[in-house]
N, C-alpha and C. Protein backbone atom coordinates (compact mmCIF):
# COMPACT_ATOMS: atom_id res chain seq x y z
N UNK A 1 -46.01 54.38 8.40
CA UNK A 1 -45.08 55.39 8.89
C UNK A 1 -44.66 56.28 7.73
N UNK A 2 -45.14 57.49 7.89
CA UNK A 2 -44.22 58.74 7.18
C UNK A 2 -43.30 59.39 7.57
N UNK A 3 -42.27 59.76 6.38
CA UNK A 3 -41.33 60.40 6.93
C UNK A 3 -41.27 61.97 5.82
N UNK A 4 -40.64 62.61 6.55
CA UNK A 4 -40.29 64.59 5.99
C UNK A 4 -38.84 65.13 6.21
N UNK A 5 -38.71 65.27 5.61
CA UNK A 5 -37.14 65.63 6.06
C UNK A 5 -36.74 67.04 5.09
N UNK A 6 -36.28 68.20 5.85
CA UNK A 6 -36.12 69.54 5.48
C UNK A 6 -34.77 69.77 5.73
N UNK A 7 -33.77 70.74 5.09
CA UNK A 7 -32.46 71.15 5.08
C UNK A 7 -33.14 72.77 5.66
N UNK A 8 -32.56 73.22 6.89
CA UNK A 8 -32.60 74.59 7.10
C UNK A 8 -31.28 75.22 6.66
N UNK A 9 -30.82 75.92 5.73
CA UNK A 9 -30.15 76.77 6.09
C UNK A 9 -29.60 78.16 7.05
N UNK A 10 -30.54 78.53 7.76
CA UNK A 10 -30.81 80.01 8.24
C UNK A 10 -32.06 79.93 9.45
N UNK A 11 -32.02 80.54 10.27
CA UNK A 11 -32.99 80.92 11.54
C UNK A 11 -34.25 81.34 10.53
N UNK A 12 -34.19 81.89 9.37
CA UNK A 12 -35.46 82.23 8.79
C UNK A 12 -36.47 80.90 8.43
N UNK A 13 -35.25 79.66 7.99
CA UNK A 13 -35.96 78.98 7.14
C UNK A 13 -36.41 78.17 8.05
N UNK A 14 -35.93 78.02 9.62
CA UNK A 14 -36.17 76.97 10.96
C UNK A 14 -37.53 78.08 11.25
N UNK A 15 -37.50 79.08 10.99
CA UNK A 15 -39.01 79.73 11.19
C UNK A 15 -40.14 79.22 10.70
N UNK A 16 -39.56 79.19 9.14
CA UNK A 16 -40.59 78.75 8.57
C UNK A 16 -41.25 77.30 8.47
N UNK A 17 -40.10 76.43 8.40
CA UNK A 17 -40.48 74.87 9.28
C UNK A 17 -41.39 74.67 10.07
N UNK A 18 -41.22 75.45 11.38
CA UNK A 18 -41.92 75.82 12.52
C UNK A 18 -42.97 76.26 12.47
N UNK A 19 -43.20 77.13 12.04
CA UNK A 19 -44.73 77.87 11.45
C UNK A 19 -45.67 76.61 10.88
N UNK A 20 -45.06 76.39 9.62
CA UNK A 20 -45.86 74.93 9.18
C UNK A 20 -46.16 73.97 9.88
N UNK A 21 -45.43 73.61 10.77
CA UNK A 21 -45.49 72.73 11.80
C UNK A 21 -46.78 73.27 12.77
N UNK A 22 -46.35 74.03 13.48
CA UNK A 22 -47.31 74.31 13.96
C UNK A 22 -48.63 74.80 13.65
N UNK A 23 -48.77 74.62 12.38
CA UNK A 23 -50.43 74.75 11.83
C UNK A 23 -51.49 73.48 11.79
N UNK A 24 -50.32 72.84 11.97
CA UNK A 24 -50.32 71.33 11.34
C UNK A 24 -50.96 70.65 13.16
N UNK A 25 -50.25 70.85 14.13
CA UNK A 25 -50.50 70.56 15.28
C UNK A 25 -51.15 70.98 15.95
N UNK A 26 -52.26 72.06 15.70
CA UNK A 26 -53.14 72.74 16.22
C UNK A 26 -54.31 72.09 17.21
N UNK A 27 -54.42 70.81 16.75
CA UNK A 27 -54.81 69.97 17.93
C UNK A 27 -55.14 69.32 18.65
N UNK A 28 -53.80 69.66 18.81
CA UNK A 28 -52.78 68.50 19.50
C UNK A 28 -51.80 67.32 19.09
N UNK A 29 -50.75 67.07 19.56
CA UNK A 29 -49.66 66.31 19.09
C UNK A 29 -48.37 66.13 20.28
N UNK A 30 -48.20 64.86 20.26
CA UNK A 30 -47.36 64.41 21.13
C UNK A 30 -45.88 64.26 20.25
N UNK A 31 -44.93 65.33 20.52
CA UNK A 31 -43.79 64.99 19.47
C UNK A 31 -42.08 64.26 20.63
N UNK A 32 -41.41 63.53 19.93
CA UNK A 32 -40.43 63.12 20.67
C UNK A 32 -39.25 63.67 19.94
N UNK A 33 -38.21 64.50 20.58
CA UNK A 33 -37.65 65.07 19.66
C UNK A 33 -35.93 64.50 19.97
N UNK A 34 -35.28 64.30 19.15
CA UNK A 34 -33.62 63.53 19.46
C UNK A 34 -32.70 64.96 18.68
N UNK A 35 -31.73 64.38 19.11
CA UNK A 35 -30.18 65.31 18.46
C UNK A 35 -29.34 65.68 19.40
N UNK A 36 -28.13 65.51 19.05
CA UNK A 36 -27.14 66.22 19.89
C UNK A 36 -27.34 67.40 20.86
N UNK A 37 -26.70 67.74 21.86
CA UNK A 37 -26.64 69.29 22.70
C UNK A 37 -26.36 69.97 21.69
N UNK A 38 -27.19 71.01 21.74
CA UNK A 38 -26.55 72.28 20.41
C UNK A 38 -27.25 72.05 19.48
N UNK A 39 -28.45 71.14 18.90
CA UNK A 39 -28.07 70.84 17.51
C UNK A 39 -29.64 71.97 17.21
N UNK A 40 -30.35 72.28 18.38
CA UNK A 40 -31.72 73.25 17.99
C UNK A 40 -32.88 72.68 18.52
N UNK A 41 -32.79 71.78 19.47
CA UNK A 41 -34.01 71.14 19.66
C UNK A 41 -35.15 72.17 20.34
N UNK A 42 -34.62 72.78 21.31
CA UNK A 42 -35.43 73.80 22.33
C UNK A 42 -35.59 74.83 21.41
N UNK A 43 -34.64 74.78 20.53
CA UNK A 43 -34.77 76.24 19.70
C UNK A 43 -36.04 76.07 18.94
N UNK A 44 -36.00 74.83 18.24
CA UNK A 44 -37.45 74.34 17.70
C UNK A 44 -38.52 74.36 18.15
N UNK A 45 -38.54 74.89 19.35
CA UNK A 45 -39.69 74.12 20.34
C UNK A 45 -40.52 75.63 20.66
N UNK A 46 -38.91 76.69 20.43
CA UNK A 46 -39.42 78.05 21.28
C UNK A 46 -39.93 78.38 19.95
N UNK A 47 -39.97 78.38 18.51
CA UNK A 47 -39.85 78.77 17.58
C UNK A 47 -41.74 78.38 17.29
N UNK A 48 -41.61 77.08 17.33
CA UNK A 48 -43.58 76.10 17.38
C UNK A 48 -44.25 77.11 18.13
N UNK A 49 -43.37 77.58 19.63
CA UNK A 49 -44.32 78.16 20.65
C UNK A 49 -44.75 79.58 20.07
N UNK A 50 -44.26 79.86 19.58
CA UNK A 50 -44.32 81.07 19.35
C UNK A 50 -45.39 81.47 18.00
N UNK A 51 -44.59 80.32 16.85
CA UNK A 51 -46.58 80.58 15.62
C UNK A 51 -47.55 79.53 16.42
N UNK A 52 -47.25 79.44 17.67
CA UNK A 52 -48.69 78.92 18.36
C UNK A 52 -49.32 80.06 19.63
N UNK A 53 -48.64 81.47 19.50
CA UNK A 53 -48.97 82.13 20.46
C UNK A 53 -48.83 82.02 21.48
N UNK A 54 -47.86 81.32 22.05
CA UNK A 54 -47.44 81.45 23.17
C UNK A 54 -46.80 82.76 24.07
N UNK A 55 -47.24 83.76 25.16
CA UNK A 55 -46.32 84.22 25.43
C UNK A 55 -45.33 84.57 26.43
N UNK A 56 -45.42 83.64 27.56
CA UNK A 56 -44.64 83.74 27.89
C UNK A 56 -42.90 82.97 27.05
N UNK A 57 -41.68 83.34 28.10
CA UNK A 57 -40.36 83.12 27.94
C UNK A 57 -40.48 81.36 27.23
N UNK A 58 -39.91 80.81 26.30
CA UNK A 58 -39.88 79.53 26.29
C UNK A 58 -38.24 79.16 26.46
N UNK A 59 -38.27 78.56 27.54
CA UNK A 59 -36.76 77.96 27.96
C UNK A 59 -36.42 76.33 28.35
N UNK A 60 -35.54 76.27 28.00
CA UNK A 60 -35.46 74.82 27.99
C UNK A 60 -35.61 74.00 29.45
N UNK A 61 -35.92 72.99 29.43
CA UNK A 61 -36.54 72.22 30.94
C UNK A 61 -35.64 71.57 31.42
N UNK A 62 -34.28 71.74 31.05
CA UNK A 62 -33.27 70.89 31.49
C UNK A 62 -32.89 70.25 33.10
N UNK A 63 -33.26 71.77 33.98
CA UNK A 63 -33.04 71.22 35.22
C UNK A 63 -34.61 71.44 35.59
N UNK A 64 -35.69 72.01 35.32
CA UNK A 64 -37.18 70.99 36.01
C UNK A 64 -37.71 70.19 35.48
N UNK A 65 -37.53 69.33 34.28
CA UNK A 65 -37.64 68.53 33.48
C UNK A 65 -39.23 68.51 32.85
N UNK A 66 -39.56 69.78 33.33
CA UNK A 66 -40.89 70.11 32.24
C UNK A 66 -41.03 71.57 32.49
N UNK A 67 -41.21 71.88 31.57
CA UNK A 67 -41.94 73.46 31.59
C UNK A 67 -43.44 73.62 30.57
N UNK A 68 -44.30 74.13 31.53
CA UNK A 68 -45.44 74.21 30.98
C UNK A 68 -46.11 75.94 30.09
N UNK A 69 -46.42 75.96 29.35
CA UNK A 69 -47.16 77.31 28.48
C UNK A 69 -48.77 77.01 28.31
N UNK A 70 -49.10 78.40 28.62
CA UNK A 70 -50.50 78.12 28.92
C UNK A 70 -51.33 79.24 28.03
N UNK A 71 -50.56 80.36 27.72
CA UNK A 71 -50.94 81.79 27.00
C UNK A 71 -50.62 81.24 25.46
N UNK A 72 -50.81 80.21 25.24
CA UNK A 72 -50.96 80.15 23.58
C UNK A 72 -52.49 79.87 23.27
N UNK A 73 -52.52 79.32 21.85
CA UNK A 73 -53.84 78.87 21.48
C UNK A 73 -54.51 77.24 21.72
N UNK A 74 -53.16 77.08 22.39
CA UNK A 74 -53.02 75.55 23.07
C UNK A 74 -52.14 75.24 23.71
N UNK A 75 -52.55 74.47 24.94
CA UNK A 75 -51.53 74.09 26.41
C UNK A 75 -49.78 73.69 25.55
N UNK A 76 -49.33 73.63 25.69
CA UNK A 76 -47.59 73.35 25.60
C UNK A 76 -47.20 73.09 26.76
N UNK A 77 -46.76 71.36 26.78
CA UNK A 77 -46.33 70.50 28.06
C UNK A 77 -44.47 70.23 27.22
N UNK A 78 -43.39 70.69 27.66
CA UNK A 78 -41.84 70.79 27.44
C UNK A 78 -41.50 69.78 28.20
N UNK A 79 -41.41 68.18 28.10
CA UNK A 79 -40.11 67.68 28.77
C UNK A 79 -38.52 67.94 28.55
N UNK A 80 -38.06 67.63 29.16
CA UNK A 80 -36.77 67.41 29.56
C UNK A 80 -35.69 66.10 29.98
N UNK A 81 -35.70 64.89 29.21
CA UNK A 81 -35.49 63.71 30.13
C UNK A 81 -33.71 63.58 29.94
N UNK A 82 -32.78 64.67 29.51
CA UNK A 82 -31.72 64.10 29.54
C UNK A 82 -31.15 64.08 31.28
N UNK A 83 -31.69 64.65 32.40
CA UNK A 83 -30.66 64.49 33.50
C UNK A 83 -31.56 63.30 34.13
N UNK A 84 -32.22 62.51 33.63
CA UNK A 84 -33.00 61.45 34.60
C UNK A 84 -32.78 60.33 34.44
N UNK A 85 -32.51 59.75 35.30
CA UNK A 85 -31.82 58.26 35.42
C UNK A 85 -33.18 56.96 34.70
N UNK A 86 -32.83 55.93 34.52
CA UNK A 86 -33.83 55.06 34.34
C UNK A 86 -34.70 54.59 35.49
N UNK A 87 -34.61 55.14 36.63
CA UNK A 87 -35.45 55.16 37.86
C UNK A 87 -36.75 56.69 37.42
N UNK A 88 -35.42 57.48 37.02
CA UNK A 88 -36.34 59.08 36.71
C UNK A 88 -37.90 58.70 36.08
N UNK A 89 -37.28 57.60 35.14
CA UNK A 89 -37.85 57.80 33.58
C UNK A 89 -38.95 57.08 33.72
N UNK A 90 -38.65 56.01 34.21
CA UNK A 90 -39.92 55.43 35.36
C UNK A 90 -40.96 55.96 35.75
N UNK A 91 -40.43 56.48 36.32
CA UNK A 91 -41.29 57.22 37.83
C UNK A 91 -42.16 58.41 36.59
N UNK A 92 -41.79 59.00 35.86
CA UNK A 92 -42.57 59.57 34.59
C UNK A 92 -43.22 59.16 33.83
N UNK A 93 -43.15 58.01 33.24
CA UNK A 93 -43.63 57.00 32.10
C UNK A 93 -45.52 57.40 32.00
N UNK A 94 -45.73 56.91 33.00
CA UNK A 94 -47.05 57.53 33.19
C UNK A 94 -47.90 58.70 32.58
N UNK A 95 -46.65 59.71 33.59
CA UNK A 95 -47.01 61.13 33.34
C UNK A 95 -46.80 61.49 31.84
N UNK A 96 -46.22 60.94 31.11
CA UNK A 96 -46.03 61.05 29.91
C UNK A 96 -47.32 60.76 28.67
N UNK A 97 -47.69 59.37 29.26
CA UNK A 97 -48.78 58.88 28.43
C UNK A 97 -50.10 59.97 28.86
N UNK A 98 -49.88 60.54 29.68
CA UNK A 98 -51.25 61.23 30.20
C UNK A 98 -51.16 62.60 29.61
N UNK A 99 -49.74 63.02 29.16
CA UNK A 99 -49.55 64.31 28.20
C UNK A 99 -49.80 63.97 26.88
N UNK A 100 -49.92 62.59 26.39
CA UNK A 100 -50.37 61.99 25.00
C UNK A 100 -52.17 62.29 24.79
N UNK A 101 -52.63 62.84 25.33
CA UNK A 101 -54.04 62.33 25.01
C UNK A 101 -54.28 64.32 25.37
N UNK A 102 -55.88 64.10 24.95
CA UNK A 102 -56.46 65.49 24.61
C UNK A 102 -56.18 66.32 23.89
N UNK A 103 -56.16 67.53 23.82
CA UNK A 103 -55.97 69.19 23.22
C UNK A 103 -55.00 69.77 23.43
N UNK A 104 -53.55 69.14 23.53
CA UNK A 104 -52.17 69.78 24.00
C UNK A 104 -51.31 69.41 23.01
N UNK A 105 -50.09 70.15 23.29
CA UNK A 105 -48.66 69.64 22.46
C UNK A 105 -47.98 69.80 23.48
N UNK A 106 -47.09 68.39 23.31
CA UNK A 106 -46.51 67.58 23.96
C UNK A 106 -45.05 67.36 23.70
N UNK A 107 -43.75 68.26 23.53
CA UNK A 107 -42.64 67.98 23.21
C UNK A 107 -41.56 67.66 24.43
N UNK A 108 -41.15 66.44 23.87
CA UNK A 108 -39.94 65.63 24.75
C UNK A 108 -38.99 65.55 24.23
N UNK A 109 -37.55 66.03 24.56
CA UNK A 109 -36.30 66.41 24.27
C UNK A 109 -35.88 65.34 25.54
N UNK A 110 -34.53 64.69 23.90
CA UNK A 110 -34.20 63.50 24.53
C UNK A 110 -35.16 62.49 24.96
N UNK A 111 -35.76 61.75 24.28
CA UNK A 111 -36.34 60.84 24.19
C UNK A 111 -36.13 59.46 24.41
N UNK A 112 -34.46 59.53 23.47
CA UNK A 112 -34.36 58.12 23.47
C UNK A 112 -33.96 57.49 25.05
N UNK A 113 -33.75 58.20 25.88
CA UNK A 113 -33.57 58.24 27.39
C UNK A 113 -34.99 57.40 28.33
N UNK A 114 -36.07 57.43 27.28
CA UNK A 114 -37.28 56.67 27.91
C UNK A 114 -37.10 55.52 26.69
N UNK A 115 -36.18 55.00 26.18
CA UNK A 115 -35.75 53.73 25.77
C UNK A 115 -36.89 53.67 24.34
N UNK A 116 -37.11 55.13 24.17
CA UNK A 116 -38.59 55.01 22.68
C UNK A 116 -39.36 54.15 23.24
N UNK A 117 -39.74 54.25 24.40
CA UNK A 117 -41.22 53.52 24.75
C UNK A 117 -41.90 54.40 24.79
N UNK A 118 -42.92 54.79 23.30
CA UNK A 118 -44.06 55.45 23.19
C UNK A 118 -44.77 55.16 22.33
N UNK A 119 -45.94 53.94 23.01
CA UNK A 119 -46.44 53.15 22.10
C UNK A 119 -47.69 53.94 21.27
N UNK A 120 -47.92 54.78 21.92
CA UNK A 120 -48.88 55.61 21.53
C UNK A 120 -48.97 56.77 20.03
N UNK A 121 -49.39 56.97 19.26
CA UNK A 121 -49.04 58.39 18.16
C UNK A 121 -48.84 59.23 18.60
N UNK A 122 -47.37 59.61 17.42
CA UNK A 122 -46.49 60.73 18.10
C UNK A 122 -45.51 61.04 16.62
N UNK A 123 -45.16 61.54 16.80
CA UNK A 123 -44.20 62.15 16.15
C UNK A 123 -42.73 62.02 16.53
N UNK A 124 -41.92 61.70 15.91
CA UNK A 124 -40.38 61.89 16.05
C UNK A 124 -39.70 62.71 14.80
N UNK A 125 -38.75 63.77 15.70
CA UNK A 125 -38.37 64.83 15.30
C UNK A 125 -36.61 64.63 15.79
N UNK A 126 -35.98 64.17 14.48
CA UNK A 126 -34.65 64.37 14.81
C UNK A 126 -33.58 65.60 14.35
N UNK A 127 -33.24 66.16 15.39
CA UNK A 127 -32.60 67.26 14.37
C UNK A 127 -30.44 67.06 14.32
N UNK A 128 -30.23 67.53 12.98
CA UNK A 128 -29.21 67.16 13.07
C UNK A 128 -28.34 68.32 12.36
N UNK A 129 -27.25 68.22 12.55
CA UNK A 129 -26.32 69.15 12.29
C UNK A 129 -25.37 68.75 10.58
N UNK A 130 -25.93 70.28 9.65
CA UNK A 130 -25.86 70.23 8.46
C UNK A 130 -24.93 71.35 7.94
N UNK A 131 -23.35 70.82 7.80
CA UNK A 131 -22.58 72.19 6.94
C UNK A 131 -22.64 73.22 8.50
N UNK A 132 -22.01 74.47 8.67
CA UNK A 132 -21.43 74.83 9.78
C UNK A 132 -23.13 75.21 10.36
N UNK A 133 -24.20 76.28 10.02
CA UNK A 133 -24.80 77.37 11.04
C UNK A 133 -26.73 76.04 9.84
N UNK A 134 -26.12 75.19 9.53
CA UNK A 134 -27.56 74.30 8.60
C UNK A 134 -27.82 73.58 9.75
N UNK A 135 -29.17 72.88 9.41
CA UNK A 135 -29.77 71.68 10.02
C UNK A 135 -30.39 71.25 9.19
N UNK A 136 -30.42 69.98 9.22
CA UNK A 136 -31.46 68.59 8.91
C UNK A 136 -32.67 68.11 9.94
N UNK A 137 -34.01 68.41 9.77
CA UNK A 137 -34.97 68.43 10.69
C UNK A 137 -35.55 67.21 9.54
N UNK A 138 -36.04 66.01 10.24
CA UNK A 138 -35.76 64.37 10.38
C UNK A 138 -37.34 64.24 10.80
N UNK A 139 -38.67 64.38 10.11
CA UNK A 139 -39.70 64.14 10.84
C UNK A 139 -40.20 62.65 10.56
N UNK A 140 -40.35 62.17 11.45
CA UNK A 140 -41.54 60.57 11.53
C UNK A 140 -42.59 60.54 11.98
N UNK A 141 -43.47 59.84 11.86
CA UNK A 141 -44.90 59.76 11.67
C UNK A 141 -44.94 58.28 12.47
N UNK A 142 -45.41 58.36 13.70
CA UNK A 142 -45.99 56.63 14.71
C UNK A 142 -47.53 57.38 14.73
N UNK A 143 -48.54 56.67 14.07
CA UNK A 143 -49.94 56.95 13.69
C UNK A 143 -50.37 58.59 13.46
N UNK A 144 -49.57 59.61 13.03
CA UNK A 144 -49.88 60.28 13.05
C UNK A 144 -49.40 61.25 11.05
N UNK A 145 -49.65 59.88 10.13
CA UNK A 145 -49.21 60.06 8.93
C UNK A 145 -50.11 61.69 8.40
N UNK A 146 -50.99 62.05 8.78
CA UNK A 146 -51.67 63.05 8.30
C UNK A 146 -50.74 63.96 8.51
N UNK A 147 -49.86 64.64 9.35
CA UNK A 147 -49.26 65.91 9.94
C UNK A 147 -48.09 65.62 8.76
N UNK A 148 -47.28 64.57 8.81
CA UNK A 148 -46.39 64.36 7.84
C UNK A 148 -46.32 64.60 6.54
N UNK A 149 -47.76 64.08 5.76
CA UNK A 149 -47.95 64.41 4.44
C UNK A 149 -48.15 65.77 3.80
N UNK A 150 -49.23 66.11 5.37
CA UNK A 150 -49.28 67.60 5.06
C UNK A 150 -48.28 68.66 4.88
N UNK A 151 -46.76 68.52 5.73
CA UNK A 151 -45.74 69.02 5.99
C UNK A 151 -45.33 68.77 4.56
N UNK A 152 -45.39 68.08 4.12
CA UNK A 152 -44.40 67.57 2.73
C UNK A 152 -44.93 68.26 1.78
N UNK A 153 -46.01 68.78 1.80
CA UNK A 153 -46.91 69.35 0.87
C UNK A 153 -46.81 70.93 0.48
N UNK A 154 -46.96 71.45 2.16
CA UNK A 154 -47.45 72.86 2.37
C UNK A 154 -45.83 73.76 2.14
């Protein structure tokens, strides 16, 4: 297991995170992402979509609990699991492992809500709240140490 861990100060420097990131995931990566309401998770997500060419709107999946992007240079599957009960999460579990595999990126906001059952390689992405308008972006590595090292590097 690797870990990366970045201080953003500024929307420029969560750009540039993002950018790297997404060079790095080109293809494909299943990421699980944690942090408070507010703390940037979707913001992270619209930010990936975007140095991945995405173009349509990227908005958060809160009430359809996925939103899909298809106009990038690769599929983008958006969960959503904070309004779903442990019946919800269930009834998904599946659908989840089946967004783990192939030529996609795969980000799940609120994670720990499927109890971190993801036995599979993935990424965990915690973001956290640093000094008033900062963040702390928290990356881990579950079989996927290459994206990590590289991040630490580039």
């Amino acid at each position: 297991m690797k870990q990366f861990q970045q201080v953003c100060y500024n929307l420029d420097d969560t750009q540039k995170l993002a950018r790297k990131f997404a060079r790095l995931i080109q293809n494909g990566c299943f990421i699980n992402l944690y942090g408070e309401i507010g703390a940037g998770k979707t913001a992270f997500v619209k930010l990936v979509a975007d140095a991945l060419d995405v173009k349509e709107k990227v908005t958060s999946p809160s009430f359809v609990i996925l939103n899909e992007y298809h106009t990038g240079s690769i599929p983008i599957y958006h969960f959503d699991l904070y309004r779903l009960e442990n019946e919800g999460i269930k009834t998904i579990y599946d659908e989840l492992r089946e967004y783990s595999e192939g030529k996609c990126v795969t980000f799940v906001e609120w994670a720990e809500f499927n109890q971190n059952e993801a036995p599979f390689n993935h990424i965990r992405i915690n973001v956290k709240y640093y000094n008033d308008d900062s963040r702390i972006y928290e990356f881990e590595s579950l079989g996927k140490d290459d994206i990590i090292e590289q991040l630490s590097v580039l």
